[in-house]
N, C-alpha and C. Protein backbone atom coordinates (compact mmCIF):
# COMPACT_ATOMS: atom_id res chain seq x y z
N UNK A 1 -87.10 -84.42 -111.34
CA UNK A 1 -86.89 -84.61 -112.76
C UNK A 1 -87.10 -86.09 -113.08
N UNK A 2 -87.85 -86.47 -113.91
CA UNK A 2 -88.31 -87.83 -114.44
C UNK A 2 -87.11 -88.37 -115.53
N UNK A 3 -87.02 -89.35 -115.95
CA UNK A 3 -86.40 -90.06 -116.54
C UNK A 3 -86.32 -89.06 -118.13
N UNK A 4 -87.75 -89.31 -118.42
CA UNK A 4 -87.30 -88.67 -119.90
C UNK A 4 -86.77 -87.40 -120.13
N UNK A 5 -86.77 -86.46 -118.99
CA UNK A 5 -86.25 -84.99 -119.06
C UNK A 5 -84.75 -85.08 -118.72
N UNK A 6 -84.38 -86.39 -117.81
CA UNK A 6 -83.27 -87.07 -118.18
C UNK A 6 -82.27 -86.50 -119.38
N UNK A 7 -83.04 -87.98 -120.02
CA UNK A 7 -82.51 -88.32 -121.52
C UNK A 7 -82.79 -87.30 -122.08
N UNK A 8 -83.38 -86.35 -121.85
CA UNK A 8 -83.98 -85.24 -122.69
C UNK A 8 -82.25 -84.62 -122.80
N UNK A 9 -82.17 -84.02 -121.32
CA UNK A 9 -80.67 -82.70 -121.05
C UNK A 9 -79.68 -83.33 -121.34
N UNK A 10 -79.43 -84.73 -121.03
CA UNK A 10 -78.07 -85.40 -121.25
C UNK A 10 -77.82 -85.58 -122.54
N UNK A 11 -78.58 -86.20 -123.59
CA UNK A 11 -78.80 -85.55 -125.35
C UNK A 11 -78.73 -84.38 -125.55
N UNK A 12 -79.47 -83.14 -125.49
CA UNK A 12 -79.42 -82.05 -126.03
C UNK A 12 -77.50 -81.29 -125.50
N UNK A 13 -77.55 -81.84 -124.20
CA UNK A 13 -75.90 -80.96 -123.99
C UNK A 13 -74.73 -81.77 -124.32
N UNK A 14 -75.27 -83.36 -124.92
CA UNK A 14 -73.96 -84.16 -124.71
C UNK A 14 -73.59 -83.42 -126.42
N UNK A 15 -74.37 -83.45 -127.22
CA UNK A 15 -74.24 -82.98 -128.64
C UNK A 15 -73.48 -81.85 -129.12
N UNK A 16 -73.85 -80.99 -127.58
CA UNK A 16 -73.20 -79.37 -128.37
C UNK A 16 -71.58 -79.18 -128.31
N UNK A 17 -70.62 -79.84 -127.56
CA UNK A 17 -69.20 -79.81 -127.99
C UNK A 17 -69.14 -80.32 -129.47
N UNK A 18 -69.99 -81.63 -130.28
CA UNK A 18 -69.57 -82.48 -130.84
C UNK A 18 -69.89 -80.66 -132.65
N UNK A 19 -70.93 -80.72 -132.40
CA UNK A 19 -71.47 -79.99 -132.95
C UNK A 19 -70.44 -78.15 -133.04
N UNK A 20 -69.81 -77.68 -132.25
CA UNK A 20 -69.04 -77.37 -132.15
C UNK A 20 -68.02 -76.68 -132.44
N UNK A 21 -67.09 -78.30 -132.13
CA UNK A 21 -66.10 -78.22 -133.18
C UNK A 21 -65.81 -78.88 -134.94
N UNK A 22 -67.38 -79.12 -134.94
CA UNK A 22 -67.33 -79.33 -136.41
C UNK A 22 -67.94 -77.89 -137.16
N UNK A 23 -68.45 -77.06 -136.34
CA UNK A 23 -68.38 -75.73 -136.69
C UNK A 23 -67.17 -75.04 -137.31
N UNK A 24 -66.51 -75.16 -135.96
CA UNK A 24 -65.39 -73.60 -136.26
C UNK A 24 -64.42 -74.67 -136.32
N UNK A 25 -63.95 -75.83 -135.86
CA UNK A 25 -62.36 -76.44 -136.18
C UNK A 25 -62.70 -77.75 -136.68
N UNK A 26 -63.27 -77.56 -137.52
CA UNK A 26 -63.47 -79.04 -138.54
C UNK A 26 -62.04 -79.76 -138.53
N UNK A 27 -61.14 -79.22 -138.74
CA UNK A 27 -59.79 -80.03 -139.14
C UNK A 27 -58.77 -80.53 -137.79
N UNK A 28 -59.43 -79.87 -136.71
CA UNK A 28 -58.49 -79.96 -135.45
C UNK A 28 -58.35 -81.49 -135.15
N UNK A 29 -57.27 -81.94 -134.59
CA UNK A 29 -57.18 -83.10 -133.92
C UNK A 29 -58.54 -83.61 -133.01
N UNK A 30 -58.55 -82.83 -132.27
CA UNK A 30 -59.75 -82.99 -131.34
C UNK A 30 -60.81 -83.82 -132.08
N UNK A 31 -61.56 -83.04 -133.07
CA UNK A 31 -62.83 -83.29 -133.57
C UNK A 31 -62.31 -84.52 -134.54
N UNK A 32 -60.73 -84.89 -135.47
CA UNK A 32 -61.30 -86.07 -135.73
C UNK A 32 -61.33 -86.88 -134.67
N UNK A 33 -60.62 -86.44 -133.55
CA UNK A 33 -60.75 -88.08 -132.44
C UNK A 33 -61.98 -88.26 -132.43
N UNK A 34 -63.18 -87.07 -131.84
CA UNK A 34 -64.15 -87.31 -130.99
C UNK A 34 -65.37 -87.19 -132.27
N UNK A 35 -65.66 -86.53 -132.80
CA UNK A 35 -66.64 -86.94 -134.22
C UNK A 35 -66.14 -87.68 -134.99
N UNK A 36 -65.14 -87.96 -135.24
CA UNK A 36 -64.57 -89.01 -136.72
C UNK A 36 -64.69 -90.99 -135.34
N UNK A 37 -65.53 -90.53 -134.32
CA UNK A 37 -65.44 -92.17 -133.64
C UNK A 37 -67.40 -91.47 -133.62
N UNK A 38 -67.40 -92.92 -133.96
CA UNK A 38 -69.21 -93.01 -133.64
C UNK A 38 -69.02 -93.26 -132.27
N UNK A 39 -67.95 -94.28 -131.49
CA UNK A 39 -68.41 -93.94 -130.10
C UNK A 39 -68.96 -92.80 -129.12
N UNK A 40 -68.05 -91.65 -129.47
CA UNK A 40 -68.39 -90.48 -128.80
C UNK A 40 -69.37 -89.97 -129.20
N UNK A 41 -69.87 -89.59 -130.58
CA UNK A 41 -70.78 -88.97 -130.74
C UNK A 41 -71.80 -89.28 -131.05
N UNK A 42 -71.98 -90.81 -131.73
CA UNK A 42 -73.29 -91.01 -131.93
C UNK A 42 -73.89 -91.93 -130.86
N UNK A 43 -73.34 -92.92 -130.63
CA UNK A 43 -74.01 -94.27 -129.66
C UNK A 43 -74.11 -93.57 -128.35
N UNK A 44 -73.79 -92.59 -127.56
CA UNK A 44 -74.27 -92.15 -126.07
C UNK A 44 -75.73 -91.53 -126.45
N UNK A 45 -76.16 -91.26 -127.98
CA UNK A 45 -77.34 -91.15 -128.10
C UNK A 45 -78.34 -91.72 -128.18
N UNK A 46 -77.93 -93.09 -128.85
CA UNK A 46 -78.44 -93.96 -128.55
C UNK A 46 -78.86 -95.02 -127.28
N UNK A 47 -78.49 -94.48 -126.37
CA UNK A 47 -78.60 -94.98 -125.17
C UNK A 47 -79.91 -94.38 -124.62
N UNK A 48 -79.85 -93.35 -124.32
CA UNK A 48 -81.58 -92.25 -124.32
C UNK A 48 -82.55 -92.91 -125.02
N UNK A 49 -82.19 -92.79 -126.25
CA UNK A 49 -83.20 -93.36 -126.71
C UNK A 49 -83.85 -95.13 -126.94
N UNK A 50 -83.16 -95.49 -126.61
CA UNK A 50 -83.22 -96.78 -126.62
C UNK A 50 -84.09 -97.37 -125.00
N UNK A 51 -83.78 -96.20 -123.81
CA UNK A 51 -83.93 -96.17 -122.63
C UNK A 51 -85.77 -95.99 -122.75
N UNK A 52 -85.81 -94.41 -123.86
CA UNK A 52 -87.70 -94.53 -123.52
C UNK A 52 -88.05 -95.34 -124.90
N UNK A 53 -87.61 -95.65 -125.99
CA UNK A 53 -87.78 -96.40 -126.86
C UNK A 53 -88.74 -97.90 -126.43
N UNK A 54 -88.21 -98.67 -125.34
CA UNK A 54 -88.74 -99.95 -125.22
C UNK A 54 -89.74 -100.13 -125.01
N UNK A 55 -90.11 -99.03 -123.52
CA UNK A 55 -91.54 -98.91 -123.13
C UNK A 55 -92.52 -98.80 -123.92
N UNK A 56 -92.42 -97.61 -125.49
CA UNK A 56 -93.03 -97.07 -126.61
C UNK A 56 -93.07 -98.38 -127.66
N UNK A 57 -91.96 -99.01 -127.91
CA UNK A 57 -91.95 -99.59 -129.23
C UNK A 57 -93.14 -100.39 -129.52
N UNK A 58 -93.87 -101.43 -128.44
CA UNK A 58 -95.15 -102.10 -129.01
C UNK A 58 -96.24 -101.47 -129.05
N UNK A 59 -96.33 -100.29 -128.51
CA UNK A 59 -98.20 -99.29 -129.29
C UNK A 59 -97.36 -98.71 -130.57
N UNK A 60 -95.76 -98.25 -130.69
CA UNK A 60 -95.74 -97.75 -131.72
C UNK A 60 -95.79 -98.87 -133.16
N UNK A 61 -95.40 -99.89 -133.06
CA UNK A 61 -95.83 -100.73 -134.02
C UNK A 61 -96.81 -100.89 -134.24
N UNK A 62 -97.81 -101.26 -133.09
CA UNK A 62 -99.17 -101.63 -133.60
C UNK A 62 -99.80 -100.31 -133.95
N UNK A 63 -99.60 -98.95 -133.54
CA UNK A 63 -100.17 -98.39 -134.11
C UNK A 63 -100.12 -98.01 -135.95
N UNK A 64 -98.69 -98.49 -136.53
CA UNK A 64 -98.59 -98.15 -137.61
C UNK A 64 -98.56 -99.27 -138.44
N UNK A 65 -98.89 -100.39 -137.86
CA UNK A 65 -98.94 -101.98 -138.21
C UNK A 65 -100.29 -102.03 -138.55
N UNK A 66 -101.21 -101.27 -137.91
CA UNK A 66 -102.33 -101.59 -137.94
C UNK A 66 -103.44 -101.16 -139.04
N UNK A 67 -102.93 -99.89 -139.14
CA UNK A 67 -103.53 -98.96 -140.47
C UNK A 67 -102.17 -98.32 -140.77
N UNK A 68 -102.88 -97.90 -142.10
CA UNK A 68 -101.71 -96.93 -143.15
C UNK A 68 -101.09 -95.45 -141.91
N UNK A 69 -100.31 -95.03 -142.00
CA UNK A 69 -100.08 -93.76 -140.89
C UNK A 69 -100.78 -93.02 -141.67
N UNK A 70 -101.59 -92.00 -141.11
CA UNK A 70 -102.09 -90.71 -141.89
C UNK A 70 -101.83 -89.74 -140.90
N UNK A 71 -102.17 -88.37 -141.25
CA UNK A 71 -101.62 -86.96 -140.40
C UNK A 71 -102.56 -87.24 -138.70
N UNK A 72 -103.65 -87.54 -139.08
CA UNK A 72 -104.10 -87.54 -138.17
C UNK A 72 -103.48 -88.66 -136.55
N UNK A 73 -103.43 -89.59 -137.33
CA UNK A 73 -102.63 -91.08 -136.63
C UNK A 73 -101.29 -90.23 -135.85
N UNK A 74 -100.73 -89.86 -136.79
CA UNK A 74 -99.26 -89.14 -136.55
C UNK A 74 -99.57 -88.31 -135.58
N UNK A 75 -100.49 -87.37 -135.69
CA UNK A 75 -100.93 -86.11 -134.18
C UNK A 75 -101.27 -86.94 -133.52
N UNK A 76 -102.14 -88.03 -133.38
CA UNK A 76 -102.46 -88.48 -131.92
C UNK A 76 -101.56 -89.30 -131.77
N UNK A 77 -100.69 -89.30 -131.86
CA UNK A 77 -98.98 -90.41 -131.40
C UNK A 77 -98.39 -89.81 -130.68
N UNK A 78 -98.23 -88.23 -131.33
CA UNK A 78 -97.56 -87.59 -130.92
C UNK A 78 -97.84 -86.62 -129.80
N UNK A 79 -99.61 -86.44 -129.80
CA UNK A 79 -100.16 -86.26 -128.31
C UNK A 79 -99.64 -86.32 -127.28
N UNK A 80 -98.96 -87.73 -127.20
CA UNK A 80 -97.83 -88.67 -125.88
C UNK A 80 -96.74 -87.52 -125.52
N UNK A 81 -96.69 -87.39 -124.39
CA UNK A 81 -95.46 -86.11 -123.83
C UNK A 81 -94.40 -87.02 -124.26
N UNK A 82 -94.54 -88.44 -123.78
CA UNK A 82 -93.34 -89.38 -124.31
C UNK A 82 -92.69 -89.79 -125.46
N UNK A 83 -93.67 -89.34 -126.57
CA UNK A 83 -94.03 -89.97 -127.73
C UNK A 83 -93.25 -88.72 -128.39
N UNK A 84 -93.11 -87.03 -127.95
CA UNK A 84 -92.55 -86.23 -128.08
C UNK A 84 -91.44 -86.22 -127.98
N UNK A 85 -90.89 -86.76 -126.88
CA UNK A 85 -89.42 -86.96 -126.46
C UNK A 85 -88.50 -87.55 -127.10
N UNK A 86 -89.53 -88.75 -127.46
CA UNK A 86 -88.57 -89.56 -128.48
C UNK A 86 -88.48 -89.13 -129.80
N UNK A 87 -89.23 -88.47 -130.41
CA UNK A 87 -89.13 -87.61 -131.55
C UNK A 87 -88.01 -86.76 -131.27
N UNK A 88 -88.28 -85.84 -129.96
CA UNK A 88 -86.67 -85.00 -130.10
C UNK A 88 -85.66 -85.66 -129.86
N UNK A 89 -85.07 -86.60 -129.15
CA UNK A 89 -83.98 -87.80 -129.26
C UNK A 89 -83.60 -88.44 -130.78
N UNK A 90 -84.50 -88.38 -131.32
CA UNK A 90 -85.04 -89.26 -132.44
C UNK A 90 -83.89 -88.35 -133.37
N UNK A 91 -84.45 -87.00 -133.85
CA UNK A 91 -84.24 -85.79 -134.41
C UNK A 91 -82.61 -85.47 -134.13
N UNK A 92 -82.12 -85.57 -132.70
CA UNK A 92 -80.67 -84.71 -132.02
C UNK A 92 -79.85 -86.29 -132.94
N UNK A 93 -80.48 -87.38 -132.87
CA UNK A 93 -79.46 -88.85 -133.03
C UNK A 93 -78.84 -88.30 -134.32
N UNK A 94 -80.34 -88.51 -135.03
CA UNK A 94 -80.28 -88.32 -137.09
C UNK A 94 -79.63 -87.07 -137.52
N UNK A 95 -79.67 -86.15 -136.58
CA UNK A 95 -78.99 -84.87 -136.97
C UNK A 95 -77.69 -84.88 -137.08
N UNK A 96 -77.53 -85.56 -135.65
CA UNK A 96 -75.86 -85.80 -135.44
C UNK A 96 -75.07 -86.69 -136.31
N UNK A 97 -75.60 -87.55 -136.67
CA UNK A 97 -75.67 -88.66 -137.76
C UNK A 97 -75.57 -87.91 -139.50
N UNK A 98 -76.57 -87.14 -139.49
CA UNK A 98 -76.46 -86.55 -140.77
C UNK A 98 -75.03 -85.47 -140.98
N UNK A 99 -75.08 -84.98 -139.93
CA UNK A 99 -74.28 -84.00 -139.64
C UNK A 99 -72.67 -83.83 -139.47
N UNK A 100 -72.40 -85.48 -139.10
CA UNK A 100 -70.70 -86.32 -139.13
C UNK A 100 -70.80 -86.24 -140.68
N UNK A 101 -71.61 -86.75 -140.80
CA UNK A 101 -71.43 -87.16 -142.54
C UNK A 101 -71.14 -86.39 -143.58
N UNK A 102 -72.15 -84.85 -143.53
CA UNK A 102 -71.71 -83.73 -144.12
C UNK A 102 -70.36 -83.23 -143.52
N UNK A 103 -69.71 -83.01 -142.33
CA UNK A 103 -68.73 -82.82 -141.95
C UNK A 103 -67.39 -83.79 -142.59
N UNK A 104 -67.79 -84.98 -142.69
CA UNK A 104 -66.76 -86.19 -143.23
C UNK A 104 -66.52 -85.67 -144.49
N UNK A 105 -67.73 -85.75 -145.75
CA UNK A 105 -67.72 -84.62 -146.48
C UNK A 105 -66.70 -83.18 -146.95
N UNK A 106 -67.37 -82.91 -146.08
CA UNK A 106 -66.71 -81.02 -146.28
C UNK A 106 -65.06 -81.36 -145.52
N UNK A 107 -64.58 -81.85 -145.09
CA UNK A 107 -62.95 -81.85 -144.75
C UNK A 107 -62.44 -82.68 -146.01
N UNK A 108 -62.82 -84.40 -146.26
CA UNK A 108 -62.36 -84.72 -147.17
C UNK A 108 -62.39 -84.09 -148.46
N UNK A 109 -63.20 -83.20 -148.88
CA UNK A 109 -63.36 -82.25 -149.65
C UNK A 109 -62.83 -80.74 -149.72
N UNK A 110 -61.86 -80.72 -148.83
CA UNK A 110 -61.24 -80.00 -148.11
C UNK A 110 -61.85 -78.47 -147.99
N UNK A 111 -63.20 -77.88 -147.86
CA UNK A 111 -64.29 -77.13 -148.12
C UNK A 111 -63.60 -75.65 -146.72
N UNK A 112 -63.58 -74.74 -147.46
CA UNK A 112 -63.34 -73.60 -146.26
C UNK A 112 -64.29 -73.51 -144.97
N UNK A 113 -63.58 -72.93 -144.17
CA UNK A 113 -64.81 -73.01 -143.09
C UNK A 113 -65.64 -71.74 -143.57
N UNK A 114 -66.10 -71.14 -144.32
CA UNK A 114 -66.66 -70.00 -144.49
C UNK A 114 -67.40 -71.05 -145.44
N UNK A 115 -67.62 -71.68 -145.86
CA UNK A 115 -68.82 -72.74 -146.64
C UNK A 115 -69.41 -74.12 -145.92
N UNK A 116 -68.20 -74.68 -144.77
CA UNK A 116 -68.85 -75.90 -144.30
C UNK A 116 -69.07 -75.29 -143.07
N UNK A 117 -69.29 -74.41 -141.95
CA UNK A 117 -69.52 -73.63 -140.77
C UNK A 117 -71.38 -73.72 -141.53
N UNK A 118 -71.99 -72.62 -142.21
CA UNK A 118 -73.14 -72.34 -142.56
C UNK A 118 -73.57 -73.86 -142.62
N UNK A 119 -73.80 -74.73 -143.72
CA UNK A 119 -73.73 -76.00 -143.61
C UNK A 119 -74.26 -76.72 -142.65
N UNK A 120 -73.20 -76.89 -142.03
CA UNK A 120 -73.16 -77.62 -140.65
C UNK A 120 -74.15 -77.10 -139.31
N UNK A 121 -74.13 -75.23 -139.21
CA UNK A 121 -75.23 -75.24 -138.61
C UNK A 121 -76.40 -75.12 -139.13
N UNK A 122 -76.55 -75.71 -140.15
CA UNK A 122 -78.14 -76.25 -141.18
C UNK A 122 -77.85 -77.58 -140.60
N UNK A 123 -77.34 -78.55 -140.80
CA UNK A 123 -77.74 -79.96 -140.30
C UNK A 123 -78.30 -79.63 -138.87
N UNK A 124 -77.75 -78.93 -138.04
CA UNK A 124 -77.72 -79.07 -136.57
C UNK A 124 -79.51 -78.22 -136.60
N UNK A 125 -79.85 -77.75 -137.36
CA UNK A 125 -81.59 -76.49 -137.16
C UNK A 125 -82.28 -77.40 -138.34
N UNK A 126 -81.92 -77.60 -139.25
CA UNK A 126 -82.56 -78.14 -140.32
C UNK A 126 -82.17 -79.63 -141.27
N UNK A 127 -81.94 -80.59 -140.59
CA UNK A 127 -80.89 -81.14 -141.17
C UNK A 127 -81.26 -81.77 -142.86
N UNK A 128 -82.30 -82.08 -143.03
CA UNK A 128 -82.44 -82.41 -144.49
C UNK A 128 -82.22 -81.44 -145.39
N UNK A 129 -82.59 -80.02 -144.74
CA UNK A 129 -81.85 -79.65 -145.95
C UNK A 129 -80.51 -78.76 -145.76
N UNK A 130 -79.77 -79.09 -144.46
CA UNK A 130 -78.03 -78.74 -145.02
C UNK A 130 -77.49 -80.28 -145.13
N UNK A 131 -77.85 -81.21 -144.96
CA UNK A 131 -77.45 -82.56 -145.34
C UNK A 131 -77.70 -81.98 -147.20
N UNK A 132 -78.71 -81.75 -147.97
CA UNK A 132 -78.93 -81.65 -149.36
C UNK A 132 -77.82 -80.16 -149.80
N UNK A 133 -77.99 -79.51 -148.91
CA UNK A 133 -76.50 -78.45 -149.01
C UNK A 133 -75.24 -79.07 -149.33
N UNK A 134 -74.76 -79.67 -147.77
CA UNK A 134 -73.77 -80.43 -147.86
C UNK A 134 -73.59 -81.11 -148.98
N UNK A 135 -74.10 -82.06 -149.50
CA UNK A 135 -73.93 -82.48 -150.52
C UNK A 135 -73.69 -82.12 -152.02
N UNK A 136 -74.26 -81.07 -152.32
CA UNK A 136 -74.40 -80.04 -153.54
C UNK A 136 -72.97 -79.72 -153.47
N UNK A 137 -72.66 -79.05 -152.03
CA UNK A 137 -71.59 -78.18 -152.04
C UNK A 137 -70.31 -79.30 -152.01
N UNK A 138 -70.02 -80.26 -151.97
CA UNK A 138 -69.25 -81.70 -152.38
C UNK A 138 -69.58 -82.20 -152.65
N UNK A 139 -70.16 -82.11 -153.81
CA UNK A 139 -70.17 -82.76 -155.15
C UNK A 139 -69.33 -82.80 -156.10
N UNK A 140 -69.02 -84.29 -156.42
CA UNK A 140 -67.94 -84.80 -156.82
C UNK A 140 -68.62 -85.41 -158.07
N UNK A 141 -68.41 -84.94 -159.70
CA UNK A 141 -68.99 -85.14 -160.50
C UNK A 141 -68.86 -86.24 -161.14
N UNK A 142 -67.32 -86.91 -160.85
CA UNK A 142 -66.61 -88.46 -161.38
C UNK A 142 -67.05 -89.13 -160.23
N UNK A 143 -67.26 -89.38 -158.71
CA UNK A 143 -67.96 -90.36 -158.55
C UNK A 143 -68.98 -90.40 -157.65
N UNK A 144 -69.00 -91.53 -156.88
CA UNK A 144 -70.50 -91.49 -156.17
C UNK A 144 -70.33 -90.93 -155.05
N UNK A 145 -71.77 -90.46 -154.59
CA UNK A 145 -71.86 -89.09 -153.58
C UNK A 145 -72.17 -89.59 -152.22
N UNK A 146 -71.08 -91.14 -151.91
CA UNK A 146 -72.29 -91.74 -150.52
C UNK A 146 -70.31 -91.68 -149.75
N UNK A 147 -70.62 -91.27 -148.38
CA UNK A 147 -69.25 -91.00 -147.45
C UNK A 147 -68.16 -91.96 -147.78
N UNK A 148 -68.55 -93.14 -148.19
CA UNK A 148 -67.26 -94.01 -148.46
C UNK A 148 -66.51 -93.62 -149.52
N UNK A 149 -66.73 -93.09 -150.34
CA UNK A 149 -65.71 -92.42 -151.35
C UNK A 149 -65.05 -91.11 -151.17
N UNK A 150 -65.42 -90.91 -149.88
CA UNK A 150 -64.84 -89.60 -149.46
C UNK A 150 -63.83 -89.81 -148.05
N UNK A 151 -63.81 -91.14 -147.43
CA UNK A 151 -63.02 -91.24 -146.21
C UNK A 151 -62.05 -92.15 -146.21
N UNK A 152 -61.08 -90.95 -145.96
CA UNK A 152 -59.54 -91.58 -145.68
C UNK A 152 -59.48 -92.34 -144.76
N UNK A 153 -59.02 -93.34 -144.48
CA UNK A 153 -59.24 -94.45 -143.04
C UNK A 153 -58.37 -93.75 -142.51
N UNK A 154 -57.02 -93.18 -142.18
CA UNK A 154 -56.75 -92.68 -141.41
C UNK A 154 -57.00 -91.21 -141.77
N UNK A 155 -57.52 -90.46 -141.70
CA UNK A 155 -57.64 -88.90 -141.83
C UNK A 155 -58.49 -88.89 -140.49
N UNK A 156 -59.56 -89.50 -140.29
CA UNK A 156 -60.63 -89.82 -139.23
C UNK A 156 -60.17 -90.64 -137.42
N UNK A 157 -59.23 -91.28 -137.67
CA UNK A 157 -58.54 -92.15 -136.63
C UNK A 157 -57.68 -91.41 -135.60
């Protein structure tokens, strides 16, 4: 097993507890310790990626430094078995990322699990649009719709 199939399994399985219990026990102790801390759930992702990231980062600049990106540019980038990998790393980070957030969301909003469960496994398959779910579905019409107006400093701690 090579490095990136690595980072590949240790991402895809480190995610699925986090993912989880923001499913079925959004409110449990557990999940705020371990999703309500970016340590646990987001930055061990960042480690993967940051690992095949370095090798990639100077063709990926110059390739999009160099000309406008077009579809075509984008397929032959993505040609790279490596160039793939980091797309799915890329994808599990932002998901997980999108996916605390709609979760931060739907508890401070105190949302049933029979509305933030569906949701949540849309961020985790689709995330732009249960992140645009999430949001609809806590929506807060007096104020603004960005996580800081929705998190209790200690509710999360």
């Amino acid at each position: 097993m090579d490095l990136s199939e690595m980072m590949f399994w240790f991402s895809s399985v480190w995610i699925m507890p986090f993912w989880v219990l923001m499913w079925f026990l959004p409110n449990h102790e557990w999940t705020r310790r371990f999703v309500g801390d970016l340590r646990f759930c987001f930055i061990p992702l960042l480690v993967p990626y940051t690992v095949l990231v370095l090798p990639q980062v100077g063709s990926i600049f110059l390739t999009f430094a160099s000309e406008m990106p077009t579809p075509e540019i984008v397929i032959d980038l993505f040609a790279d078995p490596e160039v793939i990998m980091l797309g799915w790393l890329h994808f599990l980070a932002f998901d997980m990322f999108l996916g605390r957030f709609i979760w931060l969301r739907m508890v401070a909003t105190q949302r049933p699990l029979y509305i933030s469960a569906p949701i949540l496994i849309l961020c985790t398959m689709v995330a732009p649009l249960g992140c645009g779910l999430g949001i609809a579905a806590t929506w807060n019409k007096d104020g603004p719709i960005d996580s800081a107006s929705f998190i209790d400093a200690t509710a999360v701690q």
